[in-house]
N, C-alpha and C. Protein backbone atom coordinates (compact mmCIF):
# COMPACT_ATOMS: atom_id res chain seq x y z
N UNK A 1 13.84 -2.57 12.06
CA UNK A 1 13.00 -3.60 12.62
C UNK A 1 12.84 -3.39 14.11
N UNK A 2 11.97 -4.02 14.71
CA UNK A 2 11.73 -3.69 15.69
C UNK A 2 12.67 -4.58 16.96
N UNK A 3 12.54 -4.27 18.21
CA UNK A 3 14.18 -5.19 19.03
C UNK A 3 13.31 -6.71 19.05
N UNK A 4 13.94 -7.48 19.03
CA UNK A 4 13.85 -8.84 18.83
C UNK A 4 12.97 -9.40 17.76
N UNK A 5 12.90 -8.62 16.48
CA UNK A 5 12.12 -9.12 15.20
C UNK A 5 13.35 -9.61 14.17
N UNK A 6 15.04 -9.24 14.51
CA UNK A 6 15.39 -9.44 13.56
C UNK A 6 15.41 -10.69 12.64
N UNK A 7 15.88 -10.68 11.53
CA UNK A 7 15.38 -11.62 10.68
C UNK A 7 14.10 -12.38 10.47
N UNK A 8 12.82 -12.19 11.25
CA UNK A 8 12.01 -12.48 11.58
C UNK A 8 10.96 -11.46 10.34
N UNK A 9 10.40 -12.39 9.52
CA UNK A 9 9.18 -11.78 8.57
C UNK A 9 7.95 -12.39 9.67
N UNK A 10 7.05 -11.14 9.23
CA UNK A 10 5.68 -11.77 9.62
C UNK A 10 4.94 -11.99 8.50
N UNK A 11 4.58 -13.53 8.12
CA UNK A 11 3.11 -13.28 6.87
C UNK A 11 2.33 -12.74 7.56
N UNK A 12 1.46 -12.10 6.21
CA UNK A 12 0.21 -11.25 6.50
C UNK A 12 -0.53 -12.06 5.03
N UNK A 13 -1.88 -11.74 5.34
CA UNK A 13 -2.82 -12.08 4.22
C UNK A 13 -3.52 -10.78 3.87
N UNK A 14 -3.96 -10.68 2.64
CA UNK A 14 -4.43 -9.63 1.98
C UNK A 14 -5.97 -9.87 1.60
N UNK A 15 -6.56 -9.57 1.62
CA UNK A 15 -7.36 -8.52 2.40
C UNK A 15 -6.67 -8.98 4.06
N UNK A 16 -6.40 -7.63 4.45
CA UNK A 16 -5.92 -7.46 5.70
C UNK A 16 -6.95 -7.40 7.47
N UNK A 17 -6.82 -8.26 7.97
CA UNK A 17 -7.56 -7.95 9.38
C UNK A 17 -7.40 -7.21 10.25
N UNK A 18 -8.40 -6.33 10.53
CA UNK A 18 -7.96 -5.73 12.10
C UNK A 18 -7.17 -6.61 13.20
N UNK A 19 -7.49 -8.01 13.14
CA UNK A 19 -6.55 -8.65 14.56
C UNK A 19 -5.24 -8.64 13.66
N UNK A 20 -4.56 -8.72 12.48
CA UNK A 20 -3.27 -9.04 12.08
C UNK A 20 -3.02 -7.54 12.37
N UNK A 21 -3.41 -6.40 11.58
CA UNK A 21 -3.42 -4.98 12.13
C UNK A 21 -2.64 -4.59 13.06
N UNK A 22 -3.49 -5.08 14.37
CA UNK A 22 -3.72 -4.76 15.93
C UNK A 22 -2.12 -5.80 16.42
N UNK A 23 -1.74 -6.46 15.67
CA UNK A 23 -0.42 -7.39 15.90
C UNK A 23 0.77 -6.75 15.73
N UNK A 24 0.85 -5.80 14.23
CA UNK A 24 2.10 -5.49 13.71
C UNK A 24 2.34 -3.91 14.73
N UNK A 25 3.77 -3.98 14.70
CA UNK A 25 4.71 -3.00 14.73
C UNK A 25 5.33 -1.85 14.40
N UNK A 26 5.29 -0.77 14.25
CA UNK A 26 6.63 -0.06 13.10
C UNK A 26 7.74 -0.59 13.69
N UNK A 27 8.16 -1.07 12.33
CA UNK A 27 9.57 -1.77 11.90
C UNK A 27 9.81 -3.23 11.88
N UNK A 28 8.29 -3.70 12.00
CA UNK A 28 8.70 -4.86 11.53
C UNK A 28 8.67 -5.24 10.40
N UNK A 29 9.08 -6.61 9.75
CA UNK A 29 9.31 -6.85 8.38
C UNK A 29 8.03 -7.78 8.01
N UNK A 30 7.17 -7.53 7.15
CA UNK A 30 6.45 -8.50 6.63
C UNK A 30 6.43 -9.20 5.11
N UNK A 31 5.28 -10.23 4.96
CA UNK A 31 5.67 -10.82 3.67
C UNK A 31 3.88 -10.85 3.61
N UNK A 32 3.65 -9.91 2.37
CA UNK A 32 2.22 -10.24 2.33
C UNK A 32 1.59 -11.08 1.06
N UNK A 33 1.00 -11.59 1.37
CA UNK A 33 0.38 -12.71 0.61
C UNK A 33 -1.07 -12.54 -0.03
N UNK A 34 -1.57 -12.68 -1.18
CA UNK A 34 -3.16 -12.32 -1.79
C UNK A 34 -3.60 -10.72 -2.54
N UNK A 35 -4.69 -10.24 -1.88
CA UNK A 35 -4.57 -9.42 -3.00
C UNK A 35 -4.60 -8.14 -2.84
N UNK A 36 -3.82 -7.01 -3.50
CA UNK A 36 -3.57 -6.03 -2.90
C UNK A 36 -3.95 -4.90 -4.99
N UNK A 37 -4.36 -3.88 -4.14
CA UNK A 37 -4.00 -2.86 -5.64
C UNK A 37 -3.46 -1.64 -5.53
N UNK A 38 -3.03 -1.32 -7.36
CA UNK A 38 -1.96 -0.55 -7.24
C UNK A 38 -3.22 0.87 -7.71
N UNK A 39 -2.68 1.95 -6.80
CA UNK A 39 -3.36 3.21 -7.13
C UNK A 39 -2.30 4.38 -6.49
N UNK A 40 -1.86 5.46 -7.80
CA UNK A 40 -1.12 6.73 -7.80
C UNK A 40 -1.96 7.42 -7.59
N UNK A 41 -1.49 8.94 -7.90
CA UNK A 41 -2.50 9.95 -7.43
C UNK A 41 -3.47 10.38 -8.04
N UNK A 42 -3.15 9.71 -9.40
CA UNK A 42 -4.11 10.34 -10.60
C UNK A 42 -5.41 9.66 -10.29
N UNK A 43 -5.23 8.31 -10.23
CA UNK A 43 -6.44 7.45 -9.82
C UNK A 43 -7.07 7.96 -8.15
N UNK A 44 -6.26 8.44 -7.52
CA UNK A 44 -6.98 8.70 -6.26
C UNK A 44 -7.61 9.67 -6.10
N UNK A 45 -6.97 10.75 -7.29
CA UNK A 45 -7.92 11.91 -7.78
C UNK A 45 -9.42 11.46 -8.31
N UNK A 46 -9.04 10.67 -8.86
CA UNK A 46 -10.93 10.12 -10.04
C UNK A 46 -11.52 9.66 -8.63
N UNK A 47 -11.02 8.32 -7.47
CA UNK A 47 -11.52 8.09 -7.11
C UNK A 47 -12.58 8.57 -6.25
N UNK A 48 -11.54 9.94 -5.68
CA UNK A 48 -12.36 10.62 -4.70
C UNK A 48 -13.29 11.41 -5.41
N UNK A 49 -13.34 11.81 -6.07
CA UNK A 49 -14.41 12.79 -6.92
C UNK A 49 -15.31 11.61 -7.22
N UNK A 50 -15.07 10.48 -7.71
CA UNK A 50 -16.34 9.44 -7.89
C UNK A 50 -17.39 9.33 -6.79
N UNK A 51 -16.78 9.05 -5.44
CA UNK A 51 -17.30 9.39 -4.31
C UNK A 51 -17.63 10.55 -4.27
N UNK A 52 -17.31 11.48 -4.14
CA UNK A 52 -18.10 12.88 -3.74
C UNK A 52 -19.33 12.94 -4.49
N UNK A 53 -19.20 12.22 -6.18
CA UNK A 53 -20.42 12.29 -6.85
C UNK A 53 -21.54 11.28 -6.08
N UNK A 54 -21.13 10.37 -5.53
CA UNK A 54 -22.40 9.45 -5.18
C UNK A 54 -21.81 7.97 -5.51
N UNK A 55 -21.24 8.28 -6.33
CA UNK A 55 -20.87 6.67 -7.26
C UNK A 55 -20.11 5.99 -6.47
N UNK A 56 -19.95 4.26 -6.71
CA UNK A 56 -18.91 3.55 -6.22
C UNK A 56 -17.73 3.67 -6.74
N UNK A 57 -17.06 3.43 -6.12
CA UNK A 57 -15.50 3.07 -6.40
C UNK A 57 -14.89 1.91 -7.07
N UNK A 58 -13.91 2.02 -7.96
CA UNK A 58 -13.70 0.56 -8.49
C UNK A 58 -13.77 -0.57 -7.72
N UNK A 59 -13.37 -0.33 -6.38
CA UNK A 59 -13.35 -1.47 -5.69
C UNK A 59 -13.94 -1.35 -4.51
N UNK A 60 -14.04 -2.31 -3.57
CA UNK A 60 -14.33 -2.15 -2.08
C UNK A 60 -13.39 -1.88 -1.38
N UNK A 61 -13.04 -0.57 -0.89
CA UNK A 61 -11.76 -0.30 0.40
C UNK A 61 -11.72 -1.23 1.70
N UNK A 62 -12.76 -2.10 2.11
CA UNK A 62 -13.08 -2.69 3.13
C UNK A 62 -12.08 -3.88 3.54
N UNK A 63 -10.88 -3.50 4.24
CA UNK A 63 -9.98 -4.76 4.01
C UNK A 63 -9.15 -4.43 3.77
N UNK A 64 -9.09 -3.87 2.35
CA UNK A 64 -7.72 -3.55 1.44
C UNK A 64 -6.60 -3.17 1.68
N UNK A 65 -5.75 -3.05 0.66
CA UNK A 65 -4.30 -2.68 1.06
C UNK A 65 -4.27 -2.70 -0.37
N UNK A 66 -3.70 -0.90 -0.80
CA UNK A 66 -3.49 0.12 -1.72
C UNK A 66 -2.24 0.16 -1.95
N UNK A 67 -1.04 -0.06 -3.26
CA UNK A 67 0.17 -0.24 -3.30
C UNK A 67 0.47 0.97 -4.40
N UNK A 68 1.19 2.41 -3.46
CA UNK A 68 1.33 3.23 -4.59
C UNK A 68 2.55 2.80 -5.57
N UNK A 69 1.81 2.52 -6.60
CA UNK A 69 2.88 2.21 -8.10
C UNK A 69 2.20 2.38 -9.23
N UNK A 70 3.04 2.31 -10.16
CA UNK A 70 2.97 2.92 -11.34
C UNK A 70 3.33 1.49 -12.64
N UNK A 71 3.24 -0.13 -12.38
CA UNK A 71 4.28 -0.71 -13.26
C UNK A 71 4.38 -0.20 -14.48
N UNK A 72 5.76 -0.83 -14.71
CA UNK A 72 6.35 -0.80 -16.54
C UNK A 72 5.67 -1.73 -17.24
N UNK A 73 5.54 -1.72 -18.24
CA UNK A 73 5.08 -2.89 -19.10
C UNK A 73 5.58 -4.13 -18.82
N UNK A 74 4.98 -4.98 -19.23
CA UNK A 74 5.51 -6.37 -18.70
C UNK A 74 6.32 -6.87 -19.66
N UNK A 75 7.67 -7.39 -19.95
CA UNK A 75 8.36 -7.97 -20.77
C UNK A 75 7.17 -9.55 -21.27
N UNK A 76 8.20 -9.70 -22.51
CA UNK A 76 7.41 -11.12 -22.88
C UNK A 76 6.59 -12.55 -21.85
N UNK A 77 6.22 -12.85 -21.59
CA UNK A 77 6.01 -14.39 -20.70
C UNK A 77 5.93 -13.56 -19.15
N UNK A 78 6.32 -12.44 -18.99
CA UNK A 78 6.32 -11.84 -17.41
C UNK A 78 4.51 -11.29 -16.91
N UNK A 79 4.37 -11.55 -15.77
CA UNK A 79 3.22 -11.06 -14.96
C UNK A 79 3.02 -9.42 -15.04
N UNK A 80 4.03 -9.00 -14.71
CA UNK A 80 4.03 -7.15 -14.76
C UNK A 80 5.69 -7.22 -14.84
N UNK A 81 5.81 -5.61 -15.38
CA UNK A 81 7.33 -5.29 -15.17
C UNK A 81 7.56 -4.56 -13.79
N UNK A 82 8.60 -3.82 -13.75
CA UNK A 82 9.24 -3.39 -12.73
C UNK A 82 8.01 -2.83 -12.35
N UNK A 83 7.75 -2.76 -10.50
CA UNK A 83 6.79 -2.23 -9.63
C UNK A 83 7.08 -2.05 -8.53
N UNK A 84 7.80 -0.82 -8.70
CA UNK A 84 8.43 0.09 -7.65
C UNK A 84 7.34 1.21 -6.51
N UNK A 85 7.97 1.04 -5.13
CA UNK A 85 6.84 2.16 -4.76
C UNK A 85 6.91 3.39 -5.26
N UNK A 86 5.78 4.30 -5.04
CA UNK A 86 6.47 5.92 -5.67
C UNK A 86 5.68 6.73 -4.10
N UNK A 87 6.06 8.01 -4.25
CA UNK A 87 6.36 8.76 -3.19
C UNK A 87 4.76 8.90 -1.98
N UNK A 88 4.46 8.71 -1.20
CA UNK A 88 3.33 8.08 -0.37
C UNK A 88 2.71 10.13 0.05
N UNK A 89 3.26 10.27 0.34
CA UNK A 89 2.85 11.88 0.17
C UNK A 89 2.10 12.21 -0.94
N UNK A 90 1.75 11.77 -2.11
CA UNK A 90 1.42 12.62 -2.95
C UNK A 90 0.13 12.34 -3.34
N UNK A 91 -0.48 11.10 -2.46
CA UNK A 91 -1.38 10.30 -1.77
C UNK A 91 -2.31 11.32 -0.90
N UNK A 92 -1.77 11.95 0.38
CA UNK A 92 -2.03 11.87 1.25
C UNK A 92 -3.19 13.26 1.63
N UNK A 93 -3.41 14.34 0.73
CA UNK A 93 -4.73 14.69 0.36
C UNK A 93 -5.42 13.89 0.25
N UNK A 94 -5.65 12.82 -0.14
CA UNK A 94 -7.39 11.68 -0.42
C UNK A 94 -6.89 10.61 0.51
N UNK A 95 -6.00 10.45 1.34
CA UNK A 95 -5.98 8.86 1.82
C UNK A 95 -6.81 8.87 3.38
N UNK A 96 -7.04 10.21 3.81
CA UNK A 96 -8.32 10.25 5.34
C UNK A 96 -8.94 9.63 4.61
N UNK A 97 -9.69 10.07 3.87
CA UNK A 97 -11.23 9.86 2.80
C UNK A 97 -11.35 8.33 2.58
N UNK A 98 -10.37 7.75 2.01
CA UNK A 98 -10.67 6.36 2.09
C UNK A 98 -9.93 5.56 3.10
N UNK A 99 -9.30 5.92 4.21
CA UNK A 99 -9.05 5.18 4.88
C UNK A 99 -10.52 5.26 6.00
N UNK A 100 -10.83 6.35 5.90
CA UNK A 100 -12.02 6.02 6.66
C UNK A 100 -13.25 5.46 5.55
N UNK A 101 -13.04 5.04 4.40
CA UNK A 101 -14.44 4.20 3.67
C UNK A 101 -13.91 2.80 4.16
N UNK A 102 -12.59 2.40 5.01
CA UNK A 102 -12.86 1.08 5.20
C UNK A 102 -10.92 0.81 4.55
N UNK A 103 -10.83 1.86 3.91
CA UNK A 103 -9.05 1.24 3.68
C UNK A 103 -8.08 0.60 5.00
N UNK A 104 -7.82 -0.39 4.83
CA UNK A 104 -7.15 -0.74 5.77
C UNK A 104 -5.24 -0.42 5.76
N UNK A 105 -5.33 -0.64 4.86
CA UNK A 105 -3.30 -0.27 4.64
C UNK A 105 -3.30 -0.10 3.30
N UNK A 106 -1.68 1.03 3.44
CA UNK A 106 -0.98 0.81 2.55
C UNK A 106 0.41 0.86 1.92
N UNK A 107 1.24 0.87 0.80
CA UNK A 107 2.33 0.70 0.51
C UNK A 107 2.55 1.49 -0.13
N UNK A 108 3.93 1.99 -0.18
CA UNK A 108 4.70 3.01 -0.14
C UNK A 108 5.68 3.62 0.32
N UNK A 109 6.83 4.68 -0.37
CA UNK A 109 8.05 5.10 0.44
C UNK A 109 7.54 6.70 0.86
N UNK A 110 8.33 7.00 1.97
CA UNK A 110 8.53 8.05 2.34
C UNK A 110 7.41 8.20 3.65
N UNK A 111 7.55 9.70 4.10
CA UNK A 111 6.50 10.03 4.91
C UNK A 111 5.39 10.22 4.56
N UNK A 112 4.19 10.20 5.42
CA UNK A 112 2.86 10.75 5.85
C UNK A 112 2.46 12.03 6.39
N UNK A 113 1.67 12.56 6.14
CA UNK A 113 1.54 14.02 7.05
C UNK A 113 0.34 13.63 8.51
N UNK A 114 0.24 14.46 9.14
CA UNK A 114 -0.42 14.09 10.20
C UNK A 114 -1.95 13.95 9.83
N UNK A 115 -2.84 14.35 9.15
CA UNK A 115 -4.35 14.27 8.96
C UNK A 115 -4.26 12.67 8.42
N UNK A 116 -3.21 12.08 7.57
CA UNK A 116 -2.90 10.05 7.16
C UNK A 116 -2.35 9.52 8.54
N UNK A 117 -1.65 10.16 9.20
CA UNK A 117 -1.64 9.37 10.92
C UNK A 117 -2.82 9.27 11.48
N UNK A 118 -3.44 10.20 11.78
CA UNK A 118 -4.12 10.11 12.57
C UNK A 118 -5.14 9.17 12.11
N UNK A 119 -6.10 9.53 10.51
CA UNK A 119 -7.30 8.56 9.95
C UNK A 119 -6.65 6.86 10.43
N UNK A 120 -5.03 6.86 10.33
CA UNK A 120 -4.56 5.36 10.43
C UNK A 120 -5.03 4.82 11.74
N UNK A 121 -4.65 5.58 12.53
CA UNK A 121 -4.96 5.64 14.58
C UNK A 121 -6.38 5.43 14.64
N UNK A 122 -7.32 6.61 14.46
CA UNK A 122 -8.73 6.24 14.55
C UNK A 122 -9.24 5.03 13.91
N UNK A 123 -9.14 4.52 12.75
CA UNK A 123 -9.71 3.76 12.19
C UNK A 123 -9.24 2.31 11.85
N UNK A 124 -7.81 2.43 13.02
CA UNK A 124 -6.88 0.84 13.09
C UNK A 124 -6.49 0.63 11.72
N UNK A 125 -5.70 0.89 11.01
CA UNK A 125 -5.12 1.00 9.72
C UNK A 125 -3.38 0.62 10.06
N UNK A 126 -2.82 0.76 8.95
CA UNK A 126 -1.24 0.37 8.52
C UNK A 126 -0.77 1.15 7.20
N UNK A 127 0.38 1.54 7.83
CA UNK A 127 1.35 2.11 6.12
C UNK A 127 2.45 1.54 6.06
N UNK A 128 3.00 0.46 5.46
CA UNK A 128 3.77 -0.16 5.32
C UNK A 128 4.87 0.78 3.82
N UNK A 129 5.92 0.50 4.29
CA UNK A 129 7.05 1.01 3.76
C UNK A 129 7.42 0.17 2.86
N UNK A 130 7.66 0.22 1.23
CA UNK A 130 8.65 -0.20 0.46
C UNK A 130 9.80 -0.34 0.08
N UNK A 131 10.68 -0.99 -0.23
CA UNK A 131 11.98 -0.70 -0.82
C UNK A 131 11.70 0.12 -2.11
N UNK A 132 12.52 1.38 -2.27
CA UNK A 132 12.73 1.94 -3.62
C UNK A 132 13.97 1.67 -4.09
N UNK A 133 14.14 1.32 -5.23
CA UNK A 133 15.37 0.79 -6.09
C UNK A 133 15.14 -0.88 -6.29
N UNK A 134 14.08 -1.34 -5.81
CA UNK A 134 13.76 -2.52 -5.54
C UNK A 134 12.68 -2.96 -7.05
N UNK A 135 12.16 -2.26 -7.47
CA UNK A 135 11.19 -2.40 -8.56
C UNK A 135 11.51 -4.11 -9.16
N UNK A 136 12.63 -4.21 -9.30
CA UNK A 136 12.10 -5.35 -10.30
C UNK A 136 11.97 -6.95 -9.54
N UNK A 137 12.91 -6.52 -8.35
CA UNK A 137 12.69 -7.60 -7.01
C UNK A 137 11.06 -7.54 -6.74
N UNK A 138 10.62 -6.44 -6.24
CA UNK A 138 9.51 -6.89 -5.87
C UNK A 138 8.04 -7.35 -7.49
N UNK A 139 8.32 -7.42 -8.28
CA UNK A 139 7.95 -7.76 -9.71
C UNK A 139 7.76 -9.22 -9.42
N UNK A 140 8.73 -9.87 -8.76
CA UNK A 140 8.66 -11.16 -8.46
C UNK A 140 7.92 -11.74 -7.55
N UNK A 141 7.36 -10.77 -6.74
CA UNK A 141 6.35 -11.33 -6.12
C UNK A 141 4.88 -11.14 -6.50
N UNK A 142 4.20 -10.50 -7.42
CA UNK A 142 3.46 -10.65 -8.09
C UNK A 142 3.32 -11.69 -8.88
N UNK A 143 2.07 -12.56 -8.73
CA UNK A 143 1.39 -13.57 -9.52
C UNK A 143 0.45 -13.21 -10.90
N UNK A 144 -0.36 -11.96 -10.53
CA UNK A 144 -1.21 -11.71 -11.30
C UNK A 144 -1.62 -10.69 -11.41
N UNK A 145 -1.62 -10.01 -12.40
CA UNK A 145 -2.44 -8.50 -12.49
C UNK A 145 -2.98 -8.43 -13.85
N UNK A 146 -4.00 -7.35 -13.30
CA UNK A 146 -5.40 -7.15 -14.30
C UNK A 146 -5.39 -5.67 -13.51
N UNK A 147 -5.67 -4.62 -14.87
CA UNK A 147 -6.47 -3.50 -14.96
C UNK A 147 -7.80 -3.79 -14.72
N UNK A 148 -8.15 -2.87 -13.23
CA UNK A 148 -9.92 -2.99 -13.16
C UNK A 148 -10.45 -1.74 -13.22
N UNK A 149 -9.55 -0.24 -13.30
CA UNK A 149 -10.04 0.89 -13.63
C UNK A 149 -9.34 1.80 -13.76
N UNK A 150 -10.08 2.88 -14.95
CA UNK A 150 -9.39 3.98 -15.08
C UNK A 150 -7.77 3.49 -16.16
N UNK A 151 -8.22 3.01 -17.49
CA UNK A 151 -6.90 2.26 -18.51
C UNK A 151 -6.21 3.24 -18.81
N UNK A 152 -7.15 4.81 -19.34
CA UNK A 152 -6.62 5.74 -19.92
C UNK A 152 -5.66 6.19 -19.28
N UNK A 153 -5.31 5.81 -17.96
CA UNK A 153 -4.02 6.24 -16.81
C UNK A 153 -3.30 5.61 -17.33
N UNK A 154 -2.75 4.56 -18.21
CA UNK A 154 -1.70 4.03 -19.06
C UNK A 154 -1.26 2.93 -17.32
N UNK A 155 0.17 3.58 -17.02
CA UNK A 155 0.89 2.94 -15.83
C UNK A 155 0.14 3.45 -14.78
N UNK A 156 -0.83 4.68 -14.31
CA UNK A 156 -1.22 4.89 -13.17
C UNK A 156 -2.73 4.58 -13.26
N UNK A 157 -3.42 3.33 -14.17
CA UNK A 157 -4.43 2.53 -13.85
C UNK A 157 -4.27 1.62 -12.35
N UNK A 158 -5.54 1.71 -12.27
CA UNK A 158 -5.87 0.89 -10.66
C UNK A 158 -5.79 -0.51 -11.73
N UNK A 159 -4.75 -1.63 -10.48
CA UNK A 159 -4.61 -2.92 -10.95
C UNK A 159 -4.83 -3.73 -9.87
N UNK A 160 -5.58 -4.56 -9.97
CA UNK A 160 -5.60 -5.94 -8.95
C UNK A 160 -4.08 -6.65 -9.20
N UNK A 161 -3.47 -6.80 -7.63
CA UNK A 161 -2.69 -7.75 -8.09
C UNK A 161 -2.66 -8.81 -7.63
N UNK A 162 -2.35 -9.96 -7.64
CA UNK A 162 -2.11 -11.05 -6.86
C UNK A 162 -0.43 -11.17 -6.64
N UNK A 163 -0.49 -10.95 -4.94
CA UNK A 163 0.77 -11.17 -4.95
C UNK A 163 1.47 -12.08 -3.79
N UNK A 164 2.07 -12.80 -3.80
CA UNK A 164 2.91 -13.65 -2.82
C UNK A 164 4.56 -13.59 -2.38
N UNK A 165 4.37 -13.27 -0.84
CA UNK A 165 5.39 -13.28 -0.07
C UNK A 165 6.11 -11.76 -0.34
N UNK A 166 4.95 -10.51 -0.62
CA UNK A 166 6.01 -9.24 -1.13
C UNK A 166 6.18 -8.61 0.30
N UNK A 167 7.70 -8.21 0.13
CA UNK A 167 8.25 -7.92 1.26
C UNK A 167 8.14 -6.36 1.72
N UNK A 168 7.86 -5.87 2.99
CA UNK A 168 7.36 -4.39 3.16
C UNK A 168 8.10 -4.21 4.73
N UNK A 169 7.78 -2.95 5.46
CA UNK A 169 8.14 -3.02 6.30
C UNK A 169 6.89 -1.79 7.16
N UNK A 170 6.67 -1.97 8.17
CA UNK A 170 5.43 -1.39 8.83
C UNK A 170 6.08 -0.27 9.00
N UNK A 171 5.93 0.86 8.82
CA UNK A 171 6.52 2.06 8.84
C UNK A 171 5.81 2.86 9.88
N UNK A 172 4.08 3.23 9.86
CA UNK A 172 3.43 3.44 10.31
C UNK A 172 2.33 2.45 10.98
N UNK A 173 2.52 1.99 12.67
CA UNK A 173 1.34 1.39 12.96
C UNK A 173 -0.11 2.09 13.42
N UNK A 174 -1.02 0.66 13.67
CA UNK A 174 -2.26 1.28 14.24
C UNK A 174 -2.61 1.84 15.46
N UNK A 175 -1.24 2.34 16.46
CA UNK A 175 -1.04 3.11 17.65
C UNK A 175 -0.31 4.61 17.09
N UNK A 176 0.26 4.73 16.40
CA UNK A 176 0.85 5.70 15.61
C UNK A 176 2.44 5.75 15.32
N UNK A 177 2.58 4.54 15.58
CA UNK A 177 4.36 4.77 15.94
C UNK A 177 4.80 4.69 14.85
N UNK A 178 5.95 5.97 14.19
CA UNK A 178 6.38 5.92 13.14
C UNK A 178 7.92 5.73 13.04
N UNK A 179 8.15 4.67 11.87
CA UNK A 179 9.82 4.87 11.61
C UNK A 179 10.41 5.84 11.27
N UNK A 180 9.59 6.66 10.66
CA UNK A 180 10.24 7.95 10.36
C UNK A 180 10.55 8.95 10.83
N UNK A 181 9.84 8.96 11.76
CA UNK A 181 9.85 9.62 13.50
C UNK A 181 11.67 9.53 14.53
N UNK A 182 11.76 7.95 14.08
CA UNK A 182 12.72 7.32 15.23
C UNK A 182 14.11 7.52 14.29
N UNK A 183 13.98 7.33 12.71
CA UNK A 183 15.23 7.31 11.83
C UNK A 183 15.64 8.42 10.46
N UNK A 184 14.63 9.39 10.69
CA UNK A 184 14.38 10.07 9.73
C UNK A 184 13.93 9.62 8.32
N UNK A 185 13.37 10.48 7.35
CA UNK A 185 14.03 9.55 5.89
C UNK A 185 14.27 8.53 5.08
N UNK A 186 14.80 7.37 6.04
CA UNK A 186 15.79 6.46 6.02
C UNK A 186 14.90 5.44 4.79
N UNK A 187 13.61 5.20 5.05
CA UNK A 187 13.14 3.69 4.56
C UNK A 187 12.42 4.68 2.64
């Protein structure tokens, strides 16, 4: 966290603003609230080739905030099952491409390579860091999810989720400052 954030969450709202953006930190802790979706690499593969063809995209990047995961099936009476981040690198071939259609952030563990810093810098963006091992904690902050594309991906379908108070940590801000830079590894 960053010096004098401890214990200190920041809400954020989803679709995300450039002024909340232009606010956060690397290393601070947030709690984001509304609506965010989940897209792996398989889907970011279709997506970008959808684009290159001409076509729209399942959704509007304009705003957004992209949560790489994969959920488990949802047990009986549950919203989704476990929804863990998965590795943010494997992303980061297609994430210039839509961070410059308007992506504003996203979620995920591990590092970035420099061509996802920089699109973040130019275009005022965020990569917020997940807990891994956390999957079924953060399950609980999801309200709602719906498949809106690409089913035949089974777990790596694009899902709307609705989610409240899920906890992340700014890893990468919109100046470039990275945690991973200052701690290695670590998040």
């Amino acid at each position: 966290m960053s010096e004098g954030m401890i214990d200190k969450k920041i809400e954020i709202t989803a679709p995300i603003t450039d002024e909340a953006i232009a606010r956060l930190r690397a290393g601070d802790s947030v709690l984001i609230t509304g609506v965010i979706f989940t897209a792996r690499d398989a889907a970011h593969k279709l997506m970008v080739e959808m684009i290159e063809r001409g076509e729209k995209p399942p959704f509007d990047f304009a705003g957004q905030i992209v949560y790489y995961a994969g959920p488990s099936p949802a047990k009986p009476g549950a919203v989704i099952g476990s929804v863990g981040p998965t590795t943010s690198g494997r992303m980061d071939a297609y994430s210039p491409m839509l961070i410059r259609l308007g992506l504003k952030a996203m979620i995920g563990k591990g590092l970035r390579d420099e061509n996802v810093k920089r699109a973040i810098v130019e275009c005022g963006g965020v990569y917020f860091a997940a807990l891994g091992g956390a999957a079924a904690l953060i399950a609980g902050s999801v309200t709602a999810a719906e498949v809106i594309a690409f089913p035949e991906l089974g777990p790596e379908a694009i899902r709307r989720l609705e989610v409240a108070r899920f906890p992340a940590v700014v890893a990468i801000d919109s100046l470039g400052n990275d945690v991973y830079d200052r701690r290695g590894a670590a998040l």
